[in-house]
ModelCIF file with pLDDT and N, C-alpha, C, O atoms, coordinates in Angstrom:
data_MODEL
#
_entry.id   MODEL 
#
_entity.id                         1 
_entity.type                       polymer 
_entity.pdbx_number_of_molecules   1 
#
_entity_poly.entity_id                      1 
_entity_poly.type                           'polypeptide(L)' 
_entity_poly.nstd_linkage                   no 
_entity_poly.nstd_monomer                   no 
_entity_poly.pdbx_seq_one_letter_code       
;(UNK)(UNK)(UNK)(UNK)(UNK)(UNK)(UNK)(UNK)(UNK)(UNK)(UNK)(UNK)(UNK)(UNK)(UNK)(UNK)
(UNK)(UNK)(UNK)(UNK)(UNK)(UNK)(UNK)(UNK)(UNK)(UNK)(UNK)(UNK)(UNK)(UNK)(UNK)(UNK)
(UNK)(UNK)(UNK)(UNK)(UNK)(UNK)(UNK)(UNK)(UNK)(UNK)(UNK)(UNK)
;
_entity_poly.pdbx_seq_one_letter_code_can   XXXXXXXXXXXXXXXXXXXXXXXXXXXXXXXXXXXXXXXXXXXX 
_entity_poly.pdbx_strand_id                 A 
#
loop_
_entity_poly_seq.entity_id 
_entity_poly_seq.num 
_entity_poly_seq.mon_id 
_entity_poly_seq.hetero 
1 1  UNK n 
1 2  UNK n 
1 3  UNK n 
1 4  UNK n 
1 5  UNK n 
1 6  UNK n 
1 7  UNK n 
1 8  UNK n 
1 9  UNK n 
1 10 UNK n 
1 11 UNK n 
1 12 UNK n 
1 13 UNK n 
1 14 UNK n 
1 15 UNK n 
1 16 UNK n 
1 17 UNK n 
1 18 UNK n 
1 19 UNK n 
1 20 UNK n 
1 21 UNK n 
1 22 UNK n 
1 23 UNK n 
1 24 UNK n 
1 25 UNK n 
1 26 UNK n 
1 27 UNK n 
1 28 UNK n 
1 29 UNK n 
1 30 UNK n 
1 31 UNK n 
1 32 UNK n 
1 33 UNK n 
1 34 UNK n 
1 35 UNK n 
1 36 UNK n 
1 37 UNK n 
1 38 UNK n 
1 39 UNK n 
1 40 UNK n 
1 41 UNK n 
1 42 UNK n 
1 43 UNK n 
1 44 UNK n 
#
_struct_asym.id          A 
_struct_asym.entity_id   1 
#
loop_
_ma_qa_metric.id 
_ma_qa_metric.mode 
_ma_qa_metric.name 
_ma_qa_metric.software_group_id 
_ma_qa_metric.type 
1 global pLDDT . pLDDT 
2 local  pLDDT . pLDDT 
#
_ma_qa_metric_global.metric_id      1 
_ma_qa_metric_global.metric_value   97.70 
_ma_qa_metric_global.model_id       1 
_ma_qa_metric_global.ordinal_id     1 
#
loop_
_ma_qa_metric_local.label_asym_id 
_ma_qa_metric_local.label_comp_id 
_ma_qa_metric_local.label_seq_id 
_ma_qa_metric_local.metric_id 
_ma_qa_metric_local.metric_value 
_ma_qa_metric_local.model_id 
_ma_qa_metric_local.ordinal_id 
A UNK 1  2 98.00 1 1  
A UNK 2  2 98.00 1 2  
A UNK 3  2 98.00 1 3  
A UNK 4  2 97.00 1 4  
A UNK 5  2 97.00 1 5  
A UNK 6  2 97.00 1 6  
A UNK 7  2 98.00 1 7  
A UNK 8  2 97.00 1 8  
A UNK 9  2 98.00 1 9  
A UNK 10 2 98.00 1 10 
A UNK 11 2 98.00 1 11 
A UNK 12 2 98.00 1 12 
A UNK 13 2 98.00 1 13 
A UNK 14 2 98.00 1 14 
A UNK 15 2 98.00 1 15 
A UNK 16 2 98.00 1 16 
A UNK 17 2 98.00 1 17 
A UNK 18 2 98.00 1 18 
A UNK 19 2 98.00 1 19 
A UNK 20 2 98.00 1 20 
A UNK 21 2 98.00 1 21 
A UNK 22 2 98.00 1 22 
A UNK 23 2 98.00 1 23 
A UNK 24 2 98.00 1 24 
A UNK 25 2 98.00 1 25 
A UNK 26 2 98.00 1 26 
A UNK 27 2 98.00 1 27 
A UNK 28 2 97.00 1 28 
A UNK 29 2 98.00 1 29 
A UNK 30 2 96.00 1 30 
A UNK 31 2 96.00 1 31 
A UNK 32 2 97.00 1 32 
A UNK 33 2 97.00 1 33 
A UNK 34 2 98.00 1 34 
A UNK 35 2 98.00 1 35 
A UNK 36 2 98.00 1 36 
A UNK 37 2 98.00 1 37 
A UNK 38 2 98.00 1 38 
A UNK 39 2 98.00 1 39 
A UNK 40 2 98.00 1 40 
A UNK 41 2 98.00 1 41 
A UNK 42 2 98.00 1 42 
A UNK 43 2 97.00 1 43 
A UNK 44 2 97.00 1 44 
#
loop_
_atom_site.group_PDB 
_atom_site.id 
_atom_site.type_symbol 
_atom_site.label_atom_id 
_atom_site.label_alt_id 
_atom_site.label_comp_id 
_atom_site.label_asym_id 
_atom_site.label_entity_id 
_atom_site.label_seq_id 
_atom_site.pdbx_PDB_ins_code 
_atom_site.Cartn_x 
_atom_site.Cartn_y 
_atom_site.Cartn_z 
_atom_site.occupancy 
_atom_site.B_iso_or_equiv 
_atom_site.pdbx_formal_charge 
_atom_site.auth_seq_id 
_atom_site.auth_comp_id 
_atom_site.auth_asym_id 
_atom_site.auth_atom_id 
_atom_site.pdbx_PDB_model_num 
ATOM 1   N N  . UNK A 1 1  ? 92.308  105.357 99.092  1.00 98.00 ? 1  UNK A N  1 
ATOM 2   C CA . UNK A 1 1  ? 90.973  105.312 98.494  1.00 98.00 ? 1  UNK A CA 1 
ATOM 3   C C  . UNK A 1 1  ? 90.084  104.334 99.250  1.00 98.00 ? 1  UNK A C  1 
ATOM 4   O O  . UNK A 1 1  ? 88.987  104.682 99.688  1.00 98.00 ? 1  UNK A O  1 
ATOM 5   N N  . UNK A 1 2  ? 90.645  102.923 99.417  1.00 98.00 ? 2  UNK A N  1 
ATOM 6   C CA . UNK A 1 2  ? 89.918  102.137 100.346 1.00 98.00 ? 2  UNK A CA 1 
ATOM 7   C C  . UNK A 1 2  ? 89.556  103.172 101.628 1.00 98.00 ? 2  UNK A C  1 
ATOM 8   O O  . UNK A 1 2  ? 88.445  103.590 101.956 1.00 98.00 ? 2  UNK A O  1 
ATOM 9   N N  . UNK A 1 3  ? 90.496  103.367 102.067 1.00 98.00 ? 3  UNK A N  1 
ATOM 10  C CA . UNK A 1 3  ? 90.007  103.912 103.565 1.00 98.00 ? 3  UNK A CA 1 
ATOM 11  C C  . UNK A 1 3  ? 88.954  104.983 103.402 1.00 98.00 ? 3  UNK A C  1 
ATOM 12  O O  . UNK A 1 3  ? 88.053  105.210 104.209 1.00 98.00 ? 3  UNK A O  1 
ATOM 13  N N  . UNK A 1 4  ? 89.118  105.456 102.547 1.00 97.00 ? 4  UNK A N  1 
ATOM 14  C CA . UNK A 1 4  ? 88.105  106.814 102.120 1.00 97.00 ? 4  UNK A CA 1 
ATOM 15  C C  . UNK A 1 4  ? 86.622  105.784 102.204 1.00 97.00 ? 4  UNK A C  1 
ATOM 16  O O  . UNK A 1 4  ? 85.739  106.120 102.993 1.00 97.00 ? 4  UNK A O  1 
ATOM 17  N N  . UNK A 1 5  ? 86.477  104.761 101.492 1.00 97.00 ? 5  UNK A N  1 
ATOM 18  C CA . UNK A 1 5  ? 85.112  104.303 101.187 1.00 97.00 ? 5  UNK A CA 1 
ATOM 19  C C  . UNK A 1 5  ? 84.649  103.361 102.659 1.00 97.00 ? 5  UNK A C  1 
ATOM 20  O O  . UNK A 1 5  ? 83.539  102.935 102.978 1.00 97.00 ? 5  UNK A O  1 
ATOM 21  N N  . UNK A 1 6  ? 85.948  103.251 103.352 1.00 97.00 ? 6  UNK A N  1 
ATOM 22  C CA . UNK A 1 6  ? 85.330  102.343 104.785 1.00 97.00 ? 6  UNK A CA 1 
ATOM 23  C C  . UNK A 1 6  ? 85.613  100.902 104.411 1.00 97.00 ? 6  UNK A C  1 
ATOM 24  O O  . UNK A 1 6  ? 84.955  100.094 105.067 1.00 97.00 ? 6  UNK A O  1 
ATOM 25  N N  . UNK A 1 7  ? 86.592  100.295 103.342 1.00 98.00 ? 7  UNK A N  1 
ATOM 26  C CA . UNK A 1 7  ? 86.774  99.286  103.266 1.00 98.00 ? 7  UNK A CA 1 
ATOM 27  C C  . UNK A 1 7  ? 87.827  98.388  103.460 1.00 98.00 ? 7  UNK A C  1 
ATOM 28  O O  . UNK A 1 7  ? 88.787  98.708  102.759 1.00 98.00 ? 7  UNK A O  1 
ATOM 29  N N  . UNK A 1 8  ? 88.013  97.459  104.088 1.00 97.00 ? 8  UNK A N  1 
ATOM 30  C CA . UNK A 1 8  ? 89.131  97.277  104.729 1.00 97.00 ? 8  UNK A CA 1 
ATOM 31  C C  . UNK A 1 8  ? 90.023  96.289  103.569 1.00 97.00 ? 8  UNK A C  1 
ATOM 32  O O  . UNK A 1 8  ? 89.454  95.260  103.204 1.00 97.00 ? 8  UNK A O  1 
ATOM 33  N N  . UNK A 1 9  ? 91.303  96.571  103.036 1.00 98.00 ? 9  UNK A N  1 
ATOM 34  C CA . UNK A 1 9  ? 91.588  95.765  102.053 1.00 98.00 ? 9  UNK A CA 1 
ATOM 35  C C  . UNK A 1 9  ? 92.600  94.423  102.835 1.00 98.00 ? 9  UNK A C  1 
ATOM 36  O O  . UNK A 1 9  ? 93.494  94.515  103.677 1.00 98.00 ? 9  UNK A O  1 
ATOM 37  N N  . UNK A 1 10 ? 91.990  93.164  102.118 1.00 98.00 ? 10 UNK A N  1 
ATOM 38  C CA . UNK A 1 10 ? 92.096  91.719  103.066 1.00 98.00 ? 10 UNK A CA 1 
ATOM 39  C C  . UNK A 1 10 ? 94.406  91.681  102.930 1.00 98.00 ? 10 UNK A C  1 
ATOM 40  O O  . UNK A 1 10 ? 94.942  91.181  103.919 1.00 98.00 ? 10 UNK A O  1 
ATOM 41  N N  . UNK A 1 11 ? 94.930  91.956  102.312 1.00 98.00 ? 11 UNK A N  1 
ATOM 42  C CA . UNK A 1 11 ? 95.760  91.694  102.019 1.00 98.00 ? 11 UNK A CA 1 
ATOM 43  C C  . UNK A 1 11 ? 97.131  93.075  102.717 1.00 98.00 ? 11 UNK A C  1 
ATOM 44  O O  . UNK A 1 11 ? 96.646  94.163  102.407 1.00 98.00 ? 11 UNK A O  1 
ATOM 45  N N  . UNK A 1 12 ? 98.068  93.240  103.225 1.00 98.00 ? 12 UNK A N  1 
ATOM 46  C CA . UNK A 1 12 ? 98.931  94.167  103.185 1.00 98.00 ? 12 UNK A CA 1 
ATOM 47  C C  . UNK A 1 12 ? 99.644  94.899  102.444 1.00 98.00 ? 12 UNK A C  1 
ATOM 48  O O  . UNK A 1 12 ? 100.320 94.186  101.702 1.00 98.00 ? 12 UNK A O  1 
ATOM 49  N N  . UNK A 1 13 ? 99.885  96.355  102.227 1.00 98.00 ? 13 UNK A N  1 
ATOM 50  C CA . UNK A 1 13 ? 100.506 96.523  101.665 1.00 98.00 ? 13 UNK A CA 1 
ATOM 51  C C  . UNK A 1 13 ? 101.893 96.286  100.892 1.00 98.00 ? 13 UNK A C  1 
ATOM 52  O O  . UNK A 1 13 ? 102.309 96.901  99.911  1.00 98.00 ? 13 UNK A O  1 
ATOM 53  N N  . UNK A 1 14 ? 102.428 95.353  101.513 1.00 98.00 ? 14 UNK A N  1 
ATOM 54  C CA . UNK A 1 14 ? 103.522 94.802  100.943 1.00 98.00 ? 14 UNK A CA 1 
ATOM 55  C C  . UNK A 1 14 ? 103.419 93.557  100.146 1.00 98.00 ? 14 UNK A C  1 
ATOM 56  O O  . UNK A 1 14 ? 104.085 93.239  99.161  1.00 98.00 ? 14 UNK A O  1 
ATOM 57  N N  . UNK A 1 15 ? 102.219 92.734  100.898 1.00 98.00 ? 15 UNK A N  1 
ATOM 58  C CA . UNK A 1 15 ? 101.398 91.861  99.639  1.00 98.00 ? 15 UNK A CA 1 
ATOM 59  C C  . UNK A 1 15 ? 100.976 92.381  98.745  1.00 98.00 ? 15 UNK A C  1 
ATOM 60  O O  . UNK A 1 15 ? 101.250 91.637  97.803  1.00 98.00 ? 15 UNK A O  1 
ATOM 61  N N  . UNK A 1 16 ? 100.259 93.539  98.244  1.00 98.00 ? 16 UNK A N  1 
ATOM 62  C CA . UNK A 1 16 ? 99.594  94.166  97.257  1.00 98.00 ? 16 UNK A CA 1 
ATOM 63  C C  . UNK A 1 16 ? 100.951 94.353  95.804  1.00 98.00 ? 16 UNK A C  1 
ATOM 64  O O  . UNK A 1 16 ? 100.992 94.170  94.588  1.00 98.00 ? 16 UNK A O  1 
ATOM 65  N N  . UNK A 1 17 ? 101.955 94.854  96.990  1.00 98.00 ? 17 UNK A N  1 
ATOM 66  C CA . UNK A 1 17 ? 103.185 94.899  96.062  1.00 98.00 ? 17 UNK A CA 1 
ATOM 67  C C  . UNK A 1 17 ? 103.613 93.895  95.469  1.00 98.00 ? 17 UNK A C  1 
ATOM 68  O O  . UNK A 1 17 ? 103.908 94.007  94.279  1.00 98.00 ? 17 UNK A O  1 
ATOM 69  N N  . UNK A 1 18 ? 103.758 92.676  96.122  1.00 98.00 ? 18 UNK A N  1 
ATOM 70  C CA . UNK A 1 18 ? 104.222 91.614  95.579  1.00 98.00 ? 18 UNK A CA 1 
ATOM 71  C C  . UNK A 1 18 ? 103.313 90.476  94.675  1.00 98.00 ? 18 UNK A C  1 
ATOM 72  O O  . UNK A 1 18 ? 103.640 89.543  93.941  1.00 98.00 ? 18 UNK A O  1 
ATOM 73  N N  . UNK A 1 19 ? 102.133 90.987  95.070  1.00 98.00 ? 19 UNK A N  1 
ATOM 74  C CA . UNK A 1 19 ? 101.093 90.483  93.953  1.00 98.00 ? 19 UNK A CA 1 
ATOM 75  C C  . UNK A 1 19 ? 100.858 91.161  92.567  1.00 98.00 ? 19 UNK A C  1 
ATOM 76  O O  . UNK A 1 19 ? 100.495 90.639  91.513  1.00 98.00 ? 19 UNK A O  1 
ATOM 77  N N  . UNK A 1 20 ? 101.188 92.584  92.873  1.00 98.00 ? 20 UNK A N  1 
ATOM 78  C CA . UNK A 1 20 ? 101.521 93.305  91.206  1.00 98.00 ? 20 UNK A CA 1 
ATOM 79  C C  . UNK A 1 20 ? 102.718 93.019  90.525  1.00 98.00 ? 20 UNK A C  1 
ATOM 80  O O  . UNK A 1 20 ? 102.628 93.165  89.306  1.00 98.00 ? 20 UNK A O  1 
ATOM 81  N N  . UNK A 1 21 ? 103.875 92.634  90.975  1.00 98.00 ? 21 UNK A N  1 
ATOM 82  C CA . UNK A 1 21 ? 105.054 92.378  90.518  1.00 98.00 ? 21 UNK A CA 1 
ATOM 83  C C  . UNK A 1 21 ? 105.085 90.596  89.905  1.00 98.00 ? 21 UNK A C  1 
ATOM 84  O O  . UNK A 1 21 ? 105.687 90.084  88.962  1.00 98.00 ? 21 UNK A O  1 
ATOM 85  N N  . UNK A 1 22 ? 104.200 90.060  90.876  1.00 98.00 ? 22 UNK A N  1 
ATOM 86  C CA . UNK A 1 22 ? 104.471 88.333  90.633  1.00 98.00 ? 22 UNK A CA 1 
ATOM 87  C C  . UNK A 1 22 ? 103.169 88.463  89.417  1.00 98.00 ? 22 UNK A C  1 
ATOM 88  O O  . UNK A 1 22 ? 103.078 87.430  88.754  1.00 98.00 ? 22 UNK A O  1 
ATOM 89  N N  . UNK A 1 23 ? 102.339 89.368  89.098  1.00 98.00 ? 23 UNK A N  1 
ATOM 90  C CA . UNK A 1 23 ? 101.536 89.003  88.185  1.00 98.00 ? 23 UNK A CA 1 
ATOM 91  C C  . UNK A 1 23 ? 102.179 89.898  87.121  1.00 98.00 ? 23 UNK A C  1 
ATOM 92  O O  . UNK A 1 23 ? 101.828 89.445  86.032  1.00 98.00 ? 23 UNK A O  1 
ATOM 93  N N  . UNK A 1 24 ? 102.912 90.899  86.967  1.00 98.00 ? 24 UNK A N  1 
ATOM 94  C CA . UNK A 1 24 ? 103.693 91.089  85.776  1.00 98.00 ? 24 UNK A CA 1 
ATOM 95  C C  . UNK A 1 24 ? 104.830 89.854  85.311  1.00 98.00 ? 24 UNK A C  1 
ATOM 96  O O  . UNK A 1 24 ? 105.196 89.495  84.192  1.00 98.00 ? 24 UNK A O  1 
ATOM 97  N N  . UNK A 1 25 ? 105.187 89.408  86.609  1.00 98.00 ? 25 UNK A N  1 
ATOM 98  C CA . UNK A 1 25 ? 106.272 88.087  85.855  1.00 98.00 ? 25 UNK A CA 1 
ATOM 99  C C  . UNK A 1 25 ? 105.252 87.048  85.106  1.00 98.00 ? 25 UNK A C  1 
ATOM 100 O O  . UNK A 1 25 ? 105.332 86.781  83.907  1.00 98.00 ? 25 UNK A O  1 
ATOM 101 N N  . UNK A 1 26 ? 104.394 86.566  85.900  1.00 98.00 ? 26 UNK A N  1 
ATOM 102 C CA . UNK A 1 26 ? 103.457 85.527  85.563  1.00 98.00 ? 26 UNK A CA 1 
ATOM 103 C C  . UNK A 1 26 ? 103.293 85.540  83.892  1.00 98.00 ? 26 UNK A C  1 
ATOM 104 O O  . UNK A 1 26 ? 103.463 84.742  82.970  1.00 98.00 ? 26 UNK A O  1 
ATOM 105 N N  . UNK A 1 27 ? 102.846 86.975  84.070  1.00 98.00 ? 27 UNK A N  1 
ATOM 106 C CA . UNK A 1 27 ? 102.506 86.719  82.528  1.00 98.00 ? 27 UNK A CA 1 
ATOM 107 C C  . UNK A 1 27 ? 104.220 87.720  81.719  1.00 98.00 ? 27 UNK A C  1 
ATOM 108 O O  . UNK A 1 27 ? 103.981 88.364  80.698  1.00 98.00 ? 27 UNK A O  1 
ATOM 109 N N  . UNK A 1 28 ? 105.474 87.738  82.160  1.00 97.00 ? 28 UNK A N  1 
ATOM 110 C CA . UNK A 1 28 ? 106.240 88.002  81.265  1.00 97.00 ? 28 UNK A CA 1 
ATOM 111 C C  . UNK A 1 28 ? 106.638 89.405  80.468  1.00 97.00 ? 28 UNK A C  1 
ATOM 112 O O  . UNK A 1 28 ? 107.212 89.716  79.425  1.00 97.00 ? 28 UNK A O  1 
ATOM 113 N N  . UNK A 1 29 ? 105.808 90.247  81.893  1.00 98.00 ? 29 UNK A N  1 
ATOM 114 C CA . UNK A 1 29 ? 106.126 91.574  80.586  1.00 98.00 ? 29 UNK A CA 1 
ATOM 115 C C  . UNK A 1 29 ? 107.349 92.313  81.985  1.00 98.00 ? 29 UNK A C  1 
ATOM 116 O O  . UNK A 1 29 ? 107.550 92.214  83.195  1.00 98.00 ? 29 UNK A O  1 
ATOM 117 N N  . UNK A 1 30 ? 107.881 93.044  80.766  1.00 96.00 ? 30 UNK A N  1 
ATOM 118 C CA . UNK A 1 30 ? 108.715 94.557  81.370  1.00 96.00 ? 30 UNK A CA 1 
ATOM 119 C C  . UNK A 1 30 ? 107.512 95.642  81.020  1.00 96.00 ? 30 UNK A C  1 
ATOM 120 O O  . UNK A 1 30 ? 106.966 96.283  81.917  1.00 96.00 ? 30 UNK A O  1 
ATOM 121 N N  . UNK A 1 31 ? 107.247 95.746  79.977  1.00 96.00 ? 31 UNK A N  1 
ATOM 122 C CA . UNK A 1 31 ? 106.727 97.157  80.083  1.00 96.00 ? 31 UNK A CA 1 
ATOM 123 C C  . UNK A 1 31 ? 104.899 96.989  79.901  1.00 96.00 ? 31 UNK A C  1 
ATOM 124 O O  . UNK A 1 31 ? 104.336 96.119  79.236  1.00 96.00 ? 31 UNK A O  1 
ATOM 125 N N  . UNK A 1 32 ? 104.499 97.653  80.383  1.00 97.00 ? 32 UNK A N  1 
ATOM 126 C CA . UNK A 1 32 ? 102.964 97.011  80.884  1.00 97.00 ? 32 UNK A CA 1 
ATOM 127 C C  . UNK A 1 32 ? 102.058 98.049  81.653  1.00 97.00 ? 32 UNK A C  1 
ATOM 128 O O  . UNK A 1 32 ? 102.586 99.005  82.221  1.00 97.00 ? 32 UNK A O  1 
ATOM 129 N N  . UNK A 1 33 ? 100.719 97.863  81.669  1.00 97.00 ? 33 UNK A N  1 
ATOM 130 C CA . UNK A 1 33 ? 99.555  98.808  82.166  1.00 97.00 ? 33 UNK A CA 1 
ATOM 131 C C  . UNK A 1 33 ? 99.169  97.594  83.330  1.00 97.00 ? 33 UNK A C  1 
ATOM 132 O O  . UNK A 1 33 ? 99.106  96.405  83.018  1.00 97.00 ? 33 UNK A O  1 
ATOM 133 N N  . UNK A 1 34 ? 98.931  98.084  84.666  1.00 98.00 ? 34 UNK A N  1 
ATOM 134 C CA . UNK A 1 34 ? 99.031  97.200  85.425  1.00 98.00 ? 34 UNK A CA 1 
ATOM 135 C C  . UNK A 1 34 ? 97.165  97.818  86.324  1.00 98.00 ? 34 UNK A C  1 
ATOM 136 O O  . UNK A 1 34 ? 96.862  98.994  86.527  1.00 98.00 ? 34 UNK A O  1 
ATOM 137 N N  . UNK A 1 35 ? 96.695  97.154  86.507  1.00 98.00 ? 35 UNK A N  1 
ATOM 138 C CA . UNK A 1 35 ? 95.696  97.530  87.295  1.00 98.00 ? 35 UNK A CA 1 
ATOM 139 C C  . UNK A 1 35 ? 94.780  96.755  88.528  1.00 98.00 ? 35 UNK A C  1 
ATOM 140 O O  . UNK A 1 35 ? 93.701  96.205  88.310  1.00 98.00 ? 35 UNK A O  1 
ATOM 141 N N  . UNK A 1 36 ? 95.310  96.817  89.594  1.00 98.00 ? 36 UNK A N  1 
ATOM 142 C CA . UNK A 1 36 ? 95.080  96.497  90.967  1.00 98.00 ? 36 UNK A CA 1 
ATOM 143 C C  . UNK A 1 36 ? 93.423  96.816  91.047  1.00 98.00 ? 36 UNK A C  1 
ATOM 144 O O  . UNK A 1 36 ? 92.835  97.761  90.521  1.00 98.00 ? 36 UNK A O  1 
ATOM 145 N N  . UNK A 1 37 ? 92.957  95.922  91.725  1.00 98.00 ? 37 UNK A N  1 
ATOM 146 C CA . UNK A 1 37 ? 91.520  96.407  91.998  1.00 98.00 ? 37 UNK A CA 1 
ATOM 147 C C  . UNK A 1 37 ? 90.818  95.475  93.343  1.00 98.00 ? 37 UNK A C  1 
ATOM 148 O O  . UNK A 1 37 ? 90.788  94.259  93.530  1.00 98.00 ? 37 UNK A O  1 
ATOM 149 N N  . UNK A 1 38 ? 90.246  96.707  94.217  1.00 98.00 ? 38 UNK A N  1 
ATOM 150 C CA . UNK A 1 38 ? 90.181  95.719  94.837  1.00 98.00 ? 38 UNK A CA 1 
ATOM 151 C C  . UNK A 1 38 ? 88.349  95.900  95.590  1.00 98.00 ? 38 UNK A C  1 
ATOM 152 O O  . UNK A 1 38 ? 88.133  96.755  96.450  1.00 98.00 ? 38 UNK A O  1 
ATOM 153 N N  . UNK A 1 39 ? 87.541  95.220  95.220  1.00 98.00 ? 39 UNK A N  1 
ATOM 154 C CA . UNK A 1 39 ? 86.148  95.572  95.281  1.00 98.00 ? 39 UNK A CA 1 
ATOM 155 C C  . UNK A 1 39 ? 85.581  94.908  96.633  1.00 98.00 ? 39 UNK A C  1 
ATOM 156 O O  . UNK A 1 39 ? 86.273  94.136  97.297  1.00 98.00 ? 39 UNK A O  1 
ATOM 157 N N  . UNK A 1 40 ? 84.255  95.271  96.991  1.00 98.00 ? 40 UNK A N  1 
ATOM 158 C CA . UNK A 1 40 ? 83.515  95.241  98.290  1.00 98.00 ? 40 UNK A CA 1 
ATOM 159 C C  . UNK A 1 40 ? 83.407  93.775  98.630  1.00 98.00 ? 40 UNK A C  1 
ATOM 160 O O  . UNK A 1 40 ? 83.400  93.280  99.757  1.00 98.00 ? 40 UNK A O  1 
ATOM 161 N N  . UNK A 1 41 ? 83.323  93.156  97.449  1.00 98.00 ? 41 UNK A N  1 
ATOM 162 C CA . UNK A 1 41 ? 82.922  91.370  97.700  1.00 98.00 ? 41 UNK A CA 1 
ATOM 163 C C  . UNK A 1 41 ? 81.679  91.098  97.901  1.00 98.00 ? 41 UNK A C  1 
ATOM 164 O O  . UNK A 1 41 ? 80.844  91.864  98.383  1.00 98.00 ? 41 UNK A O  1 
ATOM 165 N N  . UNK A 1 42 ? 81.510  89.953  97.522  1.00 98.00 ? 42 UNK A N  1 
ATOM 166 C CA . UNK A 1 42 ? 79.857  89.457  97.467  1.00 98.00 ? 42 UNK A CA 1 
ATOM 167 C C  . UNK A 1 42 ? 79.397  89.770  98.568  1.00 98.00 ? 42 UNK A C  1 
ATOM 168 O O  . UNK A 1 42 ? 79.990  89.686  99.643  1.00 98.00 ? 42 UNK A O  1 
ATOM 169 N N  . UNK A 1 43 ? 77.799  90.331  98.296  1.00 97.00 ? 43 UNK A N  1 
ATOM 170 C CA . UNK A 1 43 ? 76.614  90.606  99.285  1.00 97.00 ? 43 UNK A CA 1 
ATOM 171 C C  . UNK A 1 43 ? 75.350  90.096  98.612  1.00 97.00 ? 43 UNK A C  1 
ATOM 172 O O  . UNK A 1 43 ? 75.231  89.159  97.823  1.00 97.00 ? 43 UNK A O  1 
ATOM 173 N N  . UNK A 1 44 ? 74.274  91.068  99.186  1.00 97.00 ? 44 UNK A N  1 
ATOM 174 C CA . UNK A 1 44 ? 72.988  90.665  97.940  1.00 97.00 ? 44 UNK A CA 1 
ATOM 175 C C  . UNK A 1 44 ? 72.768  91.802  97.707  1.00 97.00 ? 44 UNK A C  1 
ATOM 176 O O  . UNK A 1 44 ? 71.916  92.108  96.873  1.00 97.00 ? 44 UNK A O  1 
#
């Protein structure tokens, strides 16, 4: 989807993974709605 819009996402895919997994531990769940997002970043 990023690539579709021309945006380059700052992080790797294997970071992306391990940032959804360390933020389900963070906050303690097994079963859970998880939602990654990753937007254009400040402009004007």
């Amino acid at each position: 989807s990023a690539r579709t819009i021309d945006l380059q996402v700052p992080v790797s895919k294997d970071d992306m993974k391990e940032i959804i997994l360390e933020t389900l531990r963070e906050n303690d769940l097994k079963d859970a709605y998880i939602r990654p997002i990753v937007t254009r970043g400040v402009g004007d």
